[in-house]
C-alpha atoms as a PDB file:
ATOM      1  CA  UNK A   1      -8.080 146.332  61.208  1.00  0.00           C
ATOM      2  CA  UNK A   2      -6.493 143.481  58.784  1.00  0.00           C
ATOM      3  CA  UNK A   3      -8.079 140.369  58.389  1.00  0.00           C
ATOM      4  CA  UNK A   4      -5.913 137.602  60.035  1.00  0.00           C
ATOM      5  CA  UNK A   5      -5.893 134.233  58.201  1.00  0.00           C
ATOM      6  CA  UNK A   6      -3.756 131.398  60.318  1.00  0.00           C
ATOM      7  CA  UNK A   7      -2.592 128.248  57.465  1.00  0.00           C
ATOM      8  CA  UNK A   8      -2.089 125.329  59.183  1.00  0.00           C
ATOM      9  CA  UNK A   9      -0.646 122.498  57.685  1.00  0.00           C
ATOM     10  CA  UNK A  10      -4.429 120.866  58.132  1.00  0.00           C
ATOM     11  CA  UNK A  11      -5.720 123.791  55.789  1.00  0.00           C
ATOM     12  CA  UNK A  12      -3.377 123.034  52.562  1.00  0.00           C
ATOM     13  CA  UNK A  13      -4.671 120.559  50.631  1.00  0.00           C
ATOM     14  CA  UNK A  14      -1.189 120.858  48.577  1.00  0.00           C
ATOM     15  CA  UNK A  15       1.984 122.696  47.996  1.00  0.00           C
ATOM     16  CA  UNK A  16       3.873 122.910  44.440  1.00  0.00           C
ATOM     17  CA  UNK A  17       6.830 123.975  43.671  1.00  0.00           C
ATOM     18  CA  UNK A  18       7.235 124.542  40.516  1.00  0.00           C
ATOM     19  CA  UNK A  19       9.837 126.698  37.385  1.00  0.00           C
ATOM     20  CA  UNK A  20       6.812 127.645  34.657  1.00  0.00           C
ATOM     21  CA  UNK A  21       7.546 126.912  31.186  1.00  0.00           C
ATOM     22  CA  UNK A  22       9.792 129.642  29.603  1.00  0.00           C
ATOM     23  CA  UNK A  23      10.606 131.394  33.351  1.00  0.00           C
ATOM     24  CA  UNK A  24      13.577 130.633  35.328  1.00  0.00           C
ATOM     25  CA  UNK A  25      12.887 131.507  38.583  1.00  0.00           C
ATOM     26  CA  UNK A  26      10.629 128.829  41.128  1.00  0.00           C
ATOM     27  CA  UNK A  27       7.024 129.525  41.836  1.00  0.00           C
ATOM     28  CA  UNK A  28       5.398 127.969  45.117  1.00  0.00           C
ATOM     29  CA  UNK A  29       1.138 127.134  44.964  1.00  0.00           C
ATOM     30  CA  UNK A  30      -0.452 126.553  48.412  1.00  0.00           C
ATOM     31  CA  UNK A  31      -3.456 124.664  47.033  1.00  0.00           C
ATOM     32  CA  UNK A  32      -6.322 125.371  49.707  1.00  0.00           C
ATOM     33  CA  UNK A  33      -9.904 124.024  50.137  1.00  0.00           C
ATOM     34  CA  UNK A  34     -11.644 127.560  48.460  1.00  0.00           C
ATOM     35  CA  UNK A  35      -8.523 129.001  46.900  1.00  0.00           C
ATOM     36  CA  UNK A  36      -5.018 129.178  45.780  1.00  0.00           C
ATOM     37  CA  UNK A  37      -1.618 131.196  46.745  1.00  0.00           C
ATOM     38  CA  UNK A  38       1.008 131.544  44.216  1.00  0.00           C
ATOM     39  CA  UNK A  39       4.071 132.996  45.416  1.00  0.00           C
ATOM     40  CA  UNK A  40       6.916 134.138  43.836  1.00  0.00           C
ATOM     41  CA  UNK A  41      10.872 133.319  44.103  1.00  0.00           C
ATOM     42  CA  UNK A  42      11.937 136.133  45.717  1.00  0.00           C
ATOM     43  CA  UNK A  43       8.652 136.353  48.366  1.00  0.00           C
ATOM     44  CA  UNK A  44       9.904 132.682  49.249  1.00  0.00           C
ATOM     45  CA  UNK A  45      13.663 133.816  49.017  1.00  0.00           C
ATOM     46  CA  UNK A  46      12.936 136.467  51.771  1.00  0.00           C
ATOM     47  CA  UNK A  47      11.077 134.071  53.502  1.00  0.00           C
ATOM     48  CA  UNK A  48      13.377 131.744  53.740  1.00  0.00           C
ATOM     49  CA  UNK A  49      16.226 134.695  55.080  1.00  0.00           C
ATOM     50  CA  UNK A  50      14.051 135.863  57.588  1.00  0.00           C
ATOM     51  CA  UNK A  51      12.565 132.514  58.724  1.00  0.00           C
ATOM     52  CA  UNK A  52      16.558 131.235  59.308  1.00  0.00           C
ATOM     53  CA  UNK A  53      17.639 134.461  60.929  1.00  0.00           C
ATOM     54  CA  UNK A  54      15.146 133.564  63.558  1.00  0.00           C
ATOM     55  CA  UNK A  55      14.913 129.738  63.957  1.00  0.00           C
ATOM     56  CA  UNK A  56      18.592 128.727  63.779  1.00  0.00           C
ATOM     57  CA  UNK A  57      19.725 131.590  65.853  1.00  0.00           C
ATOM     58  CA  UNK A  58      20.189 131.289  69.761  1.00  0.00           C
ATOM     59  CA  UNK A  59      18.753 134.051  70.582  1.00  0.00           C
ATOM     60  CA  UNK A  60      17.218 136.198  67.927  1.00  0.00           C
ATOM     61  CA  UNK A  61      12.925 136.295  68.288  1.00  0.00           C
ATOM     62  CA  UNK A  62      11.840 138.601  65.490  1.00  0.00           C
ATOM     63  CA  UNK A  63      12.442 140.054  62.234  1.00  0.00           C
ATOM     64  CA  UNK A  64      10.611 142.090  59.934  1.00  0.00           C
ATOM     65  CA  UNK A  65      11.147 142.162  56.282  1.00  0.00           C
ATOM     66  CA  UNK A  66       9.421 145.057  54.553  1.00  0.00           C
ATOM     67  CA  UNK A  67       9.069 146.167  51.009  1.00  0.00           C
ATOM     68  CA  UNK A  68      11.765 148.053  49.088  1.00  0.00           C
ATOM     69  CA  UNK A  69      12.155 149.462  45.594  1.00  0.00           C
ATOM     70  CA  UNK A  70      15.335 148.532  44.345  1.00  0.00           C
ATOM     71  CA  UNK A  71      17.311 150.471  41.490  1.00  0.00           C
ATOM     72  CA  UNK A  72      19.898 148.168  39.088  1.00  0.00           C
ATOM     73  CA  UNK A  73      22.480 149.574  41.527  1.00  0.00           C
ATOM     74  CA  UNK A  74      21.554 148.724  44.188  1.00  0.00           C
ATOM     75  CA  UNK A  75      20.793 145.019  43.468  1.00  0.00           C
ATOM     76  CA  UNK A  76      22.789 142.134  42.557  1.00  0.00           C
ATOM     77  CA  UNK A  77      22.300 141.001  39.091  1.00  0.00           C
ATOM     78  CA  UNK A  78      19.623 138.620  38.747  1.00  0.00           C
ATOM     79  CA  UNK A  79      17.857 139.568  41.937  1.00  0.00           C
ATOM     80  CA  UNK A  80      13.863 141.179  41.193  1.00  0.00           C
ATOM     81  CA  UNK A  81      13.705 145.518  41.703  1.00  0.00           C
ATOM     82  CA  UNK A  82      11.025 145.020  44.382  1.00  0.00           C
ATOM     83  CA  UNK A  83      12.772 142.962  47.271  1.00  0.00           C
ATOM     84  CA  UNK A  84      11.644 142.401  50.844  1.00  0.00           C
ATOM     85  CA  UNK A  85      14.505 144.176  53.267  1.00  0.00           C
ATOM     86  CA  UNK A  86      15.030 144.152  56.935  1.00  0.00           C
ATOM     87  CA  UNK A  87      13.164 146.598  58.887  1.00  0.00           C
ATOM     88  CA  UNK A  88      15.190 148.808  61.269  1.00  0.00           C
ATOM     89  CA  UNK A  89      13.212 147.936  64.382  1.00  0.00           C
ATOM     90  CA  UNK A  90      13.838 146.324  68.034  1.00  0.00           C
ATOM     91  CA  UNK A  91      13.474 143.168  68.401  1.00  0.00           C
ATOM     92  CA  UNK A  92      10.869 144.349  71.210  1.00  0.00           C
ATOM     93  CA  UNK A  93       9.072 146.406  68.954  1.00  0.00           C
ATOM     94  CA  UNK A  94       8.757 143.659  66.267  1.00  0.00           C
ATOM     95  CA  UNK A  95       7.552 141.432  69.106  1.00  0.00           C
ATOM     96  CA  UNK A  96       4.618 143.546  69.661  1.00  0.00           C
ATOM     97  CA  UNK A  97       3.229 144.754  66.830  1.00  0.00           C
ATOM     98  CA  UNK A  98       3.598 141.169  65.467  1.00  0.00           C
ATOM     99  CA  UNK A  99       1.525 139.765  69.056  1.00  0.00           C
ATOM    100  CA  UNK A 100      -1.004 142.452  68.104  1.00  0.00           C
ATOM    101  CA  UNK A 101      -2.212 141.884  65.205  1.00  0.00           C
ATOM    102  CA  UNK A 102      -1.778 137.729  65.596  1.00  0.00           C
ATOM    103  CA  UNK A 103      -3.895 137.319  68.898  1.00  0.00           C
ATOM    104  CA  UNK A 104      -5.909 140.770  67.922  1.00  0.00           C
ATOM    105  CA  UNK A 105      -4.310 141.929  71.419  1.00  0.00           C
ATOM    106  CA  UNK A 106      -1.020 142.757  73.449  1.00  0.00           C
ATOM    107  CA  UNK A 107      -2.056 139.526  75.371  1.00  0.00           C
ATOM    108  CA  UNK A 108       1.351 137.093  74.898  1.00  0.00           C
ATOM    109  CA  UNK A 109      -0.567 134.299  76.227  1.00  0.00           C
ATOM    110  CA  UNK A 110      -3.781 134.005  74.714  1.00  0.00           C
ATOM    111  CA  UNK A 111      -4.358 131.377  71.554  1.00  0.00           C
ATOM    112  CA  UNK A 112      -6.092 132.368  68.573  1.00  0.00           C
ATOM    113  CA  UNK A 113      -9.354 130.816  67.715  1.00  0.00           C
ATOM    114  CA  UNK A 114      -9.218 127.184  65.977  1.00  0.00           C
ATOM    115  CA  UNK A 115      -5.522 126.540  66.625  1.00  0.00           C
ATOM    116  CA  UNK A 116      -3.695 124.402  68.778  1.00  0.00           C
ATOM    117  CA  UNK A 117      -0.399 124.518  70.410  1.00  0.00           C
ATOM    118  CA  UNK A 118       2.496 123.062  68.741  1.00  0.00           C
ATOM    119  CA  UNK A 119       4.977 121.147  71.231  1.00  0.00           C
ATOM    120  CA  UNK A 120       8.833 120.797  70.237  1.00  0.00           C
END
């Protein structure tokens, strides 16, 4: 079974955003209390896709973004070979396998340990 970690915003101590000397592309640090997570343009990039797909539409639920290999020609220029690409999955099936392995259960309603319900 994976290990589940939940971030809340109570567990980062700070977020950077940040270009590095000589790069070009945006780096993102979630400082925590015992360590730190770097991520990368295009890991926030597909993020950021995915994350709108589902919050600004009326009535999409679930997406899943999964890792692809990318050749030159298949790519815009500029974009990174390894991208994050829709999965060809229900909506349903996303759902579930997503509910699993967040609450450690099928269970829809349950709340996972230490976390609160958001209202809004």
């Amino acid at each position: 079974m994976v290990s589940v970690k939940v971030l809340r915003n109570s567990d980062i101590r700070s977020l950077t955003v940040f270009i590095p000397p000589g790069h070009r592309h945006v780096r993102v640090i979630l400082q925590l209390s015992d360590e730190a997570i770097v991520l990368h343009q295009a890991t926030i990039d597909a993020l950021i896709r995915a994350y709108t797909q589902v919050a600004l539409h009326p009535q999409r639920r679930a997406i899943k973004l999964v890792l692809k290999r990318l050749s030159k020609y298949e790519r815009k220029e500029g974009f990174a070979e390894y991208q994050l690409i829709e999965e060809v999955m229900s909506e349903d099936e996303i759902l579930r396998e997503a509910t699993k392995l967040y609450y450690g259960s099928d269970e829809t309603h349950a709340t996972r340990p230490n976390e609160e319900h958001a209202t809004g």
